[in-house]
C-alpha atoms as a PDB file:
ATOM      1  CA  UNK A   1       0.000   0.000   0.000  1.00  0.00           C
ATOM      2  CA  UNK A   2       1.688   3.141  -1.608  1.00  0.00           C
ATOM      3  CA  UNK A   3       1.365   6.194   1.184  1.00  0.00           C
ATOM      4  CA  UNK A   4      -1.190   7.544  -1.777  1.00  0.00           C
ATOM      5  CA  UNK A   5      -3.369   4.888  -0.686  1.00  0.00           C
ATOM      6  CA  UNK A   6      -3.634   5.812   3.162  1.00  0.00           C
ATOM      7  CA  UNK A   7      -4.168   9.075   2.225  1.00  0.00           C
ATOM      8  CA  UNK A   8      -7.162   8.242   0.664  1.00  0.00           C
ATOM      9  CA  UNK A   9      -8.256   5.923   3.003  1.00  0.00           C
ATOM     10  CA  UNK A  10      -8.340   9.107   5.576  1.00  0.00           C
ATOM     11  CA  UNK A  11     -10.002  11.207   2.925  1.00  0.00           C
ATOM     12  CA  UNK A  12     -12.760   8.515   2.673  1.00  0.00           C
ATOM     13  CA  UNK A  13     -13.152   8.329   6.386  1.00  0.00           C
ATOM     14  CA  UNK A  14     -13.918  12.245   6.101  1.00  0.00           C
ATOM     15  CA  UNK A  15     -16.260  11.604   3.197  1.00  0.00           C
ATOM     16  CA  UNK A  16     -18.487   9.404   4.625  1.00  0.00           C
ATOM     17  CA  UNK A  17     -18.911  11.403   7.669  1.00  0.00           C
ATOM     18  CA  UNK A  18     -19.938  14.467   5.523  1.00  0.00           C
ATOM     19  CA  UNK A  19     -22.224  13.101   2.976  1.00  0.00           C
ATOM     20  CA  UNK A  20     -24.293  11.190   5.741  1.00  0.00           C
ATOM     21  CA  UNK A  21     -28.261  12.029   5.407  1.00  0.00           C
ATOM     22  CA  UNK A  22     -29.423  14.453   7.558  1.00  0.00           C
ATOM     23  CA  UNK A  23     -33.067  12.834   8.033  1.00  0.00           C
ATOM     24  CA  UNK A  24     -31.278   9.882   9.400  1.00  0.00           C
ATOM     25  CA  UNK A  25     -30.541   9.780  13.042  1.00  0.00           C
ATOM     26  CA  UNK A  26     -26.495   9.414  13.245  1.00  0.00           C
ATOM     27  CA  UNK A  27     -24.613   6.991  14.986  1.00  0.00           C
ATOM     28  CA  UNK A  28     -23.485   8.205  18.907  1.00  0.00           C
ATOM     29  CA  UNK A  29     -20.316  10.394  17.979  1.00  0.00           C
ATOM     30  CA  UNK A  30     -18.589   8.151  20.555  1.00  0.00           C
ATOM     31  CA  UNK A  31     -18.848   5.143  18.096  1.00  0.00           C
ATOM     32  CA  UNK A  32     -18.240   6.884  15.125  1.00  0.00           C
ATOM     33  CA  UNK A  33     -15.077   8.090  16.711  1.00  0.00           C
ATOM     34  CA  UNK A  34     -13.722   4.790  18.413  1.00  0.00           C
ATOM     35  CA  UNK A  35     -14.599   2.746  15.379  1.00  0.00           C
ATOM     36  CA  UNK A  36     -12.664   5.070  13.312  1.00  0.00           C
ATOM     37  CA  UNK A  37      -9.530   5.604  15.558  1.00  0.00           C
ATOM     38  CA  UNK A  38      -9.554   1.479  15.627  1.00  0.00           C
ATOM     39  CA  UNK A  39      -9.408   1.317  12.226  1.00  0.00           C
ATOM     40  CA  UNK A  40      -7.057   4.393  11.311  1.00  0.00           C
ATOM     41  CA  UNK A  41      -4.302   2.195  14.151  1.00  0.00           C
ATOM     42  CA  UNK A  42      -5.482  -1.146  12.526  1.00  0.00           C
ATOM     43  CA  UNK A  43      -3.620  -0.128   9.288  1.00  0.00           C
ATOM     44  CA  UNK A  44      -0.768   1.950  10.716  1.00  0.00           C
ATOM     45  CA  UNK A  45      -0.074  -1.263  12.866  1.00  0.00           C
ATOM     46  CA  UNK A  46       0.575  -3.009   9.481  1.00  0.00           C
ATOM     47  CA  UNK A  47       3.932  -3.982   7.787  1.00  0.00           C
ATOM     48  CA  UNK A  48       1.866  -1.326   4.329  1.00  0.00           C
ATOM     49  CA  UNK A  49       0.776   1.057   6.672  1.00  0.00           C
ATOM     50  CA  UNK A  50       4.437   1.277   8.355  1.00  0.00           C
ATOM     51  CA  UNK A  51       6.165   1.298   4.852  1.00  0.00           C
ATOM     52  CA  UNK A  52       3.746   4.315   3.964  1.00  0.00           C
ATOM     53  CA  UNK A  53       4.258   6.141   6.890  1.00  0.00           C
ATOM     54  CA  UNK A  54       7.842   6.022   6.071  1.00  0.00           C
ATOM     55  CA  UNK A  55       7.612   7.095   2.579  1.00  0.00           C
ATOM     56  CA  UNK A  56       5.552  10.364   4.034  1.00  0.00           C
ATOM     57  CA  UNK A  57       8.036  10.962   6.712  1.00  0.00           C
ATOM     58  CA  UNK A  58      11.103  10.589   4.140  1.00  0.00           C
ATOM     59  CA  UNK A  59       9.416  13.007   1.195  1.00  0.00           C
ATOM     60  CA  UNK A  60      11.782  15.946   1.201  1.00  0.00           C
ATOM     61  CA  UNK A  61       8.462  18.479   1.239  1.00  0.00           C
ATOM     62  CA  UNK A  62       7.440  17.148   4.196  1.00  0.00           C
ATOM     63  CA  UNK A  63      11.021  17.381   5.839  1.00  0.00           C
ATOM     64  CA  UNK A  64      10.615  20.482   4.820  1.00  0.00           C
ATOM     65  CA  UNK A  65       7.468  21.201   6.629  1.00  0.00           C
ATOM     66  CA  UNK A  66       8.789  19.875   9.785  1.00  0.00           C
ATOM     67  CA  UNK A  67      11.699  21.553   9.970  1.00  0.00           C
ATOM     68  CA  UNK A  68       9.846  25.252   9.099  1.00  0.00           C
ATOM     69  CA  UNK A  69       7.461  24.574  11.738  1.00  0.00           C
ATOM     70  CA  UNK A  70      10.091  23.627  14.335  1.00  0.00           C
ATOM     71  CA  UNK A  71      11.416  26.802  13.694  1.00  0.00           C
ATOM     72  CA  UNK A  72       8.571  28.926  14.457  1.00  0.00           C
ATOM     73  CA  UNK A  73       7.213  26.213  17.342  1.00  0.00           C
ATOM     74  CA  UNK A  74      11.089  27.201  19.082  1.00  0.00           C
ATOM     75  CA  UNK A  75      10.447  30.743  18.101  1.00  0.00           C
ATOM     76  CA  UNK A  76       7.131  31.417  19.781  1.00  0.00           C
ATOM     77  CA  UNK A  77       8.434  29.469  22.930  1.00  0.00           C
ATOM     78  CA  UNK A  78      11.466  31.617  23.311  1.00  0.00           C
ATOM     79  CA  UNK A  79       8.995  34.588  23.193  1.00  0.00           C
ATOM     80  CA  UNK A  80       6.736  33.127  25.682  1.00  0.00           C
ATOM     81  CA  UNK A  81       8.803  32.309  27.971  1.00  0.00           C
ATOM     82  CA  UNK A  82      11.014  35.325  27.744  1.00  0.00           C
ATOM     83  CA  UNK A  83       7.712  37.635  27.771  1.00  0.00           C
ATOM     84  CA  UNK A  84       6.765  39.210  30.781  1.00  0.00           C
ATOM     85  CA  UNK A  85       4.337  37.248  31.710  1.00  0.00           C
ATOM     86  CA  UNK A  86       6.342  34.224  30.990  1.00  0.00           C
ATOM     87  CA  UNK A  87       9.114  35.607  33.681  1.00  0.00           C
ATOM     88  CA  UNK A  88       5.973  36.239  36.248  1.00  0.00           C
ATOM     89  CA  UNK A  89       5.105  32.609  35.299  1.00  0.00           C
ATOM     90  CA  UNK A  90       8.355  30.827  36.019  1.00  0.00           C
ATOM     91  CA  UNK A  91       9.314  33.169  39.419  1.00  0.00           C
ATOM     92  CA  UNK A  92       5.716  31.888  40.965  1.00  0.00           C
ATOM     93  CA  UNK A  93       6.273  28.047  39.630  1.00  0.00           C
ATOM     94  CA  UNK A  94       9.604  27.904  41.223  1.00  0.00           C
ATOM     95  CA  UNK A  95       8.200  29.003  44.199  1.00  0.00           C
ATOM     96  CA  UNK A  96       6.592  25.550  44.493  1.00  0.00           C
ATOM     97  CA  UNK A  97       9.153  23.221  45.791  1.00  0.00           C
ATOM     98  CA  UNK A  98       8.016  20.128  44.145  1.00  0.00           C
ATOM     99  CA  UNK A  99       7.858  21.880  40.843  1.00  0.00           C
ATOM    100  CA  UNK A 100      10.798  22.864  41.422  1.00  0.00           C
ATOM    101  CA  UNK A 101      12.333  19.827  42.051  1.00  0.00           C
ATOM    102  CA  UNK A 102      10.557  17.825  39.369  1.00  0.00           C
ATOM    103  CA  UNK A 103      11.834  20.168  36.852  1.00  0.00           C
ATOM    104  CA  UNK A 104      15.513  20.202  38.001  1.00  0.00           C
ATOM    105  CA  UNK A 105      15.220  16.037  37.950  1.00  0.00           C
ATOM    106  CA  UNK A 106      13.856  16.269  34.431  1.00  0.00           C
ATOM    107  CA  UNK A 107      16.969  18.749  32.634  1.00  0.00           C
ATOM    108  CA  UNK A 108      19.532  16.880  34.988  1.00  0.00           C
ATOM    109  CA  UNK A 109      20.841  14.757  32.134  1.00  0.00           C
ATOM    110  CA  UNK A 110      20.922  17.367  29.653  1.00  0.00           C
ATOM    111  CA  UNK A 111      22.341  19.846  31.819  1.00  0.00           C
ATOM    112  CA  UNK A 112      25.134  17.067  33.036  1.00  0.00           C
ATOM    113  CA  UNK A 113      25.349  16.325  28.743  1.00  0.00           C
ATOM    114  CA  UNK A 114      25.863  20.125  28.477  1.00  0.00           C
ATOM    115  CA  UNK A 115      28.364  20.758  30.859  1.00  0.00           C
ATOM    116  CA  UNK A 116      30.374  18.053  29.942  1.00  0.00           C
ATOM    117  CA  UNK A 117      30.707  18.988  26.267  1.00  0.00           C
ATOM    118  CA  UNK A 118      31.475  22.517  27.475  1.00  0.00           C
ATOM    119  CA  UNK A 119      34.223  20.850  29.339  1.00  0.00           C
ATOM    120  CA  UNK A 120      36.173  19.677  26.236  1.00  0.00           C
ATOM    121  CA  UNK A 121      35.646  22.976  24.440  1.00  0.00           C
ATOM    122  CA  UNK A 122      39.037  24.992  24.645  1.00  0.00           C
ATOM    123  CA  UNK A 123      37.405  28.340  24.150  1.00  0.00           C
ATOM    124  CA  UNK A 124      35.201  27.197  27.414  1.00  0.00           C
ATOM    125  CA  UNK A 125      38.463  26.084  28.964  1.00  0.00           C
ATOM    126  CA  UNK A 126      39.532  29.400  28.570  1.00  0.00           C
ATOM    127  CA  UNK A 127      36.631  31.216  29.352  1.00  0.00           C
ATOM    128  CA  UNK A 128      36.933  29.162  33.264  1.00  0.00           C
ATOM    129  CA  UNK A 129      40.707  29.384  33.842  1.00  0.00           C
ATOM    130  CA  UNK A 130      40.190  32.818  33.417  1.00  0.00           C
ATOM    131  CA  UNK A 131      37.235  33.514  36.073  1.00  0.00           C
ATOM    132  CA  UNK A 132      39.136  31.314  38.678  1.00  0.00           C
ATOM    133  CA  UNK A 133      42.330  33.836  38.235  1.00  0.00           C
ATOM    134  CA  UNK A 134      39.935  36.637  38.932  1.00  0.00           C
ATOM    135  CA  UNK A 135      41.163  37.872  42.279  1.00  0.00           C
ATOM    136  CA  UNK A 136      37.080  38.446  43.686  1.00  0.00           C
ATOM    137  CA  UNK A 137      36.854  35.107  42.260  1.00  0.00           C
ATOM    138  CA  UNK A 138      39.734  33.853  44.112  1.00  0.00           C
ATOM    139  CA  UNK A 139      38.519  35.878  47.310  1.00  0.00           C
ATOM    140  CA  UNK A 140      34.611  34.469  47.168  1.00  0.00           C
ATOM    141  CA  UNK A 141      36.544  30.765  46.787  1.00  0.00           C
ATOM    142  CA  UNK A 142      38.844  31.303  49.529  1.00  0.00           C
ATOM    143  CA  UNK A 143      35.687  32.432  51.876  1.00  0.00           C
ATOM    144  CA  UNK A 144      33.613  29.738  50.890  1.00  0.00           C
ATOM    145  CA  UNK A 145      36.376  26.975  51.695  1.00  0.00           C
ATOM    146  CA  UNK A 146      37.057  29.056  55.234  1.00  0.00           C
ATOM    147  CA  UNK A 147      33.268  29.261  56.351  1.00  0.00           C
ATOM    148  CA  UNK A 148      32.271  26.639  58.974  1.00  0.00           C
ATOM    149  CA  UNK A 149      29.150  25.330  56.678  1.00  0.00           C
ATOM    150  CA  UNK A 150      31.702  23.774  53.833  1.00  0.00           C
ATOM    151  CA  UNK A 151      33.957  22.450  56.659  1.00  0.00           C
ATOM    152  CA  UNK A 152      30.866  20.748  57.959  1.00  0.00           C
ATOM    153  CA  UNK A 153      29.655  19.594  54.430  1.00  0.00           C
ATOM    154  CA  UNK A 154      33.500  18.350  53.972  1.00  0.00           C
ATOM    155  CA  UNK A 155      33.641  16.516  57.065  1.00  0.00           C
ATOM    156  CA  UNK A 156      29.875  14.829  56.032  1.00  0.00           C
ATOM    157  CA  UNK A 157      30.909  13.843  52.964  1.00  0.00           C
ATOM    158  CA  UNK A 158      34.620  12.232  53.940  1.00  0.00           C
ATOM    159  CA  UNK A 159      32.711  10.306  56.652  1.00  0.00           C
ATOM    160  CA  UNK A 160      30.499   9.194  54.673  1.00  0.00           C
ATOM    161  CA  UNK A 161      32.785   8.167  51.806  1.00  0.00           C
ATOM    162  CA  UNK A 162      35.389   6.266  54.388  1.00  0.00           C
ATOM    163  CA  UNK A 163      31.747   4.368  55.145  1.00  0.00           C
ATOM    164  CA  UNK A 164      30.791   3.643  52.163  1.00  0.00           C
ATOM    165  CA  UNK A 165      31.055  -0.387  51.529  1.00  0.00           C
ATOM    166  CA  UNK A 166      32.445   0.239  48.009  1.00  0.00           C
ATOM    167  CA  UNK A 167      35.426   2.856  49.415  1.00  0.00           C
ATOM    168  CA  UNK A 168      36.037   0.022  52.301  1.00  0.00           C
ATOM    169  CA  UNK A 169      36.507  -2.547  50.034  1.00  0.00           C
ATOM    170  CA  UNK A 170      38.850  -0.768  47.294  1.00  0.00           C
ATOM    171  CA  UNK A 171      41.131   0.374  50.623  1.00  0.00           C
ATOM    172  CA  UNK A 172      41.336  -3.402  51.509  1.00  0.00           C
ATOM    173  CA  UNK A 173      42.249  -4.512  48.743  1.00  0.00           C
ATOM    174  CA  UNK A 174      45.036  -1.688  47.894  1.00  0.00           C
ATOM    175  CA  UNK A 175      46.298  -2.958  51.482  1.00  0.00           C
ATOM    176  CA  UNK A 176      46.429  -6.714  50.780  1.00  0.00           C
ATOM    177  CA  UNK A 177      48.295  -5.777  47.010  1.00  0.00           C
ATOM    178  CA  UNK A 178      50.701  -3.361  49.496  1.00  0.00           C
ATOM    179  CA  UNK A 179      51.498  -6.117  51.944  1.00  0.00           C
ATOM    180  CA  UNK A 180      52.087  -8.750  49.148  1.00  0.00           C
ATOM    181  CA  UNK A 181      54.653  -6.746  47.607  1.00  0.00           C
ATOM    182  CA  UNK A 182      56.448  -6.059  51.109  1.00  0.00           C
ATOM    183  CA  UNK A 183      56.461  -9.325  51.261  1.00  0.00           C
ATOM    184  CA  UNK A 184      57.685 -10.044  47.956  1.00  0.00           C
ATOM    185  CA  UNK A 185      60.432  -7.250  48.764  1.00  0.00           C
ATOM    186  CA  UNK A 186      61.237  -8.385  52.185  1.00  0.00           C
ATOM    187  CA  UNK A 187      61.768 -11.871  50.953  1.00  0.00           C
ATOM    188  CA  UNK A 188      63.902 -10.891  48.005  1.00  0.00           C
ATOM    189  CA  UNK A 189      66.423  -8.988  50.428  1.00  0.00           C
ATOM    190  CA  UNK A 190      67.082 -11.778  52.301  1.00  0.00           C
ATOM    191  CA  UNK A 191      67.746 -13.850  49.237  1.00  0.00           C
ATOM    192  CA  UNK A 192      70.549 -11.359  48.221  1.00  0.00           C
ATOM    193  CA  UNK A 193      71.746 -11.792  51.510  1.00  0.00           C
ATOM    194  CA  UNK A 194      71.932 -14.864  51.881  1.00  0.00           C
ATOM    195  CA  UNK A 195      73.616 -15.022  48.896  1.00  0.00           C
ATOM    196  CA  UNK A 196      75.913 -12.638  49.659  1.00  0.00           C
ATOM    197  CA  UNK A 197      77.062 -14.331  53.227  1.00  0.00           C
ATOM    198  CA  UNK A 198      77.681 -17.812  50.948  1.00  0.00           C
ATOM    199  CA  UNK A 199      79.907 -16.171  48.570  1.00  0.00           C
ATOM    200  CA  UNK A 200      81.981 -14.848  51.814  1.00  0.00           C
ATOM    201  CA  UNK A 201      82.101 -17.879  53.204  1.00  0.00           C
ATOM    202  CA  UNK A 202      83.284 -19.669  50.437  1.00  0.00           C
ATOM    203  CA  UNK A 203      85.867 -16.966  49.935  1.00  0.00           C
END
């Protein structure tokens, strides 16, 4: 089934609900609609209706289309949301803790995708090295790492991390390759001198 086909399969749909007689009572709109939507997913559900779909969706007008109302869907967002009312809208939603929570959770993986592709950019590089060199900069670091809250956050976090099951078990295990090369070491020294006190014996 060419994607000329489902076209006029929709177009027939719309047909028959317009040329219906008007002295005969209709079926409930409830039907009408269900039976229809059943149908319409019937066919995109097959292997034709697929292969259509595809054809539409790889016609260079309608890549076209797409891509010109993208463009003006981005476009009236950015002046929504940068409108007045927009700002007025955002400043009360944030207010709401759970909003504001749900929303950070939802841009956490593009804003971790961002930041880490702005981390490989030299010009970014740049851009950082040079506000950590600032001296206020320097000054609002330096008072940060001094102020009892980040000593307390500091001192949370290394307890937590020297409790942590995974931290326990990759100190053990440094500790147990560390003693087996003392011993390794230790044994290897008394080899040599061992060897040593034969040779001056036999001399």
């Amino acid at each position: 089934m060419k994607k000329s086909t489902l076209l006029l399969l929709f177009s027939y749909f719309l047909i028959l609900g317009s040329c219906a007689p008007q002295d005969v009572s209709p079926p409930a709109p409830d039907y009408d609609y269900d039976r229809t939507k059943k149908m319409v997913v019937d066919i995109l559900k097959t292997d034709e209706g697929k292969k259509a779909i595809q054809e539409i969706m790889a016609d260079e007008k309608v890549k076209q289309q797409l891509i010109i109302e993208q463009a003006v869907v981005k476009e009236t967002l950015q002046q929504v949301l940068t409108s007045e009312k927009g700002i007025k809208f955002w400043e009360k939603a944030m207010q709401d803790p759970k909003f504001a929570e749900s929303f950070a959770k939802s841009l956490k993986t593009e804003q971790e995708k961002t930041i880490k592709a702005l981390m490989k950019d030299p010009e970014y590089q740049g851009m950082m090295i040079d506000i950590l060199k600032n001296p206020e900069m320097e000054k609002a670091m330096m008072d940060v790492l001094k102020s009892k809250q980040f000593r307390q956050h500091l001192q949370q976090v290394i307890t937590e991390t020297l409790n942590s099951p995974l931290f326990q078990a990759k100190i053990q295990d440094i500790l147990v390759k560390s003693a087996g090369n003392i011993q390794q070491e230790t044994k290897k020294q008394n080899e040599d001198q061992e060897e040593t006190s034969g040779n001056q014996q036999e001399q």
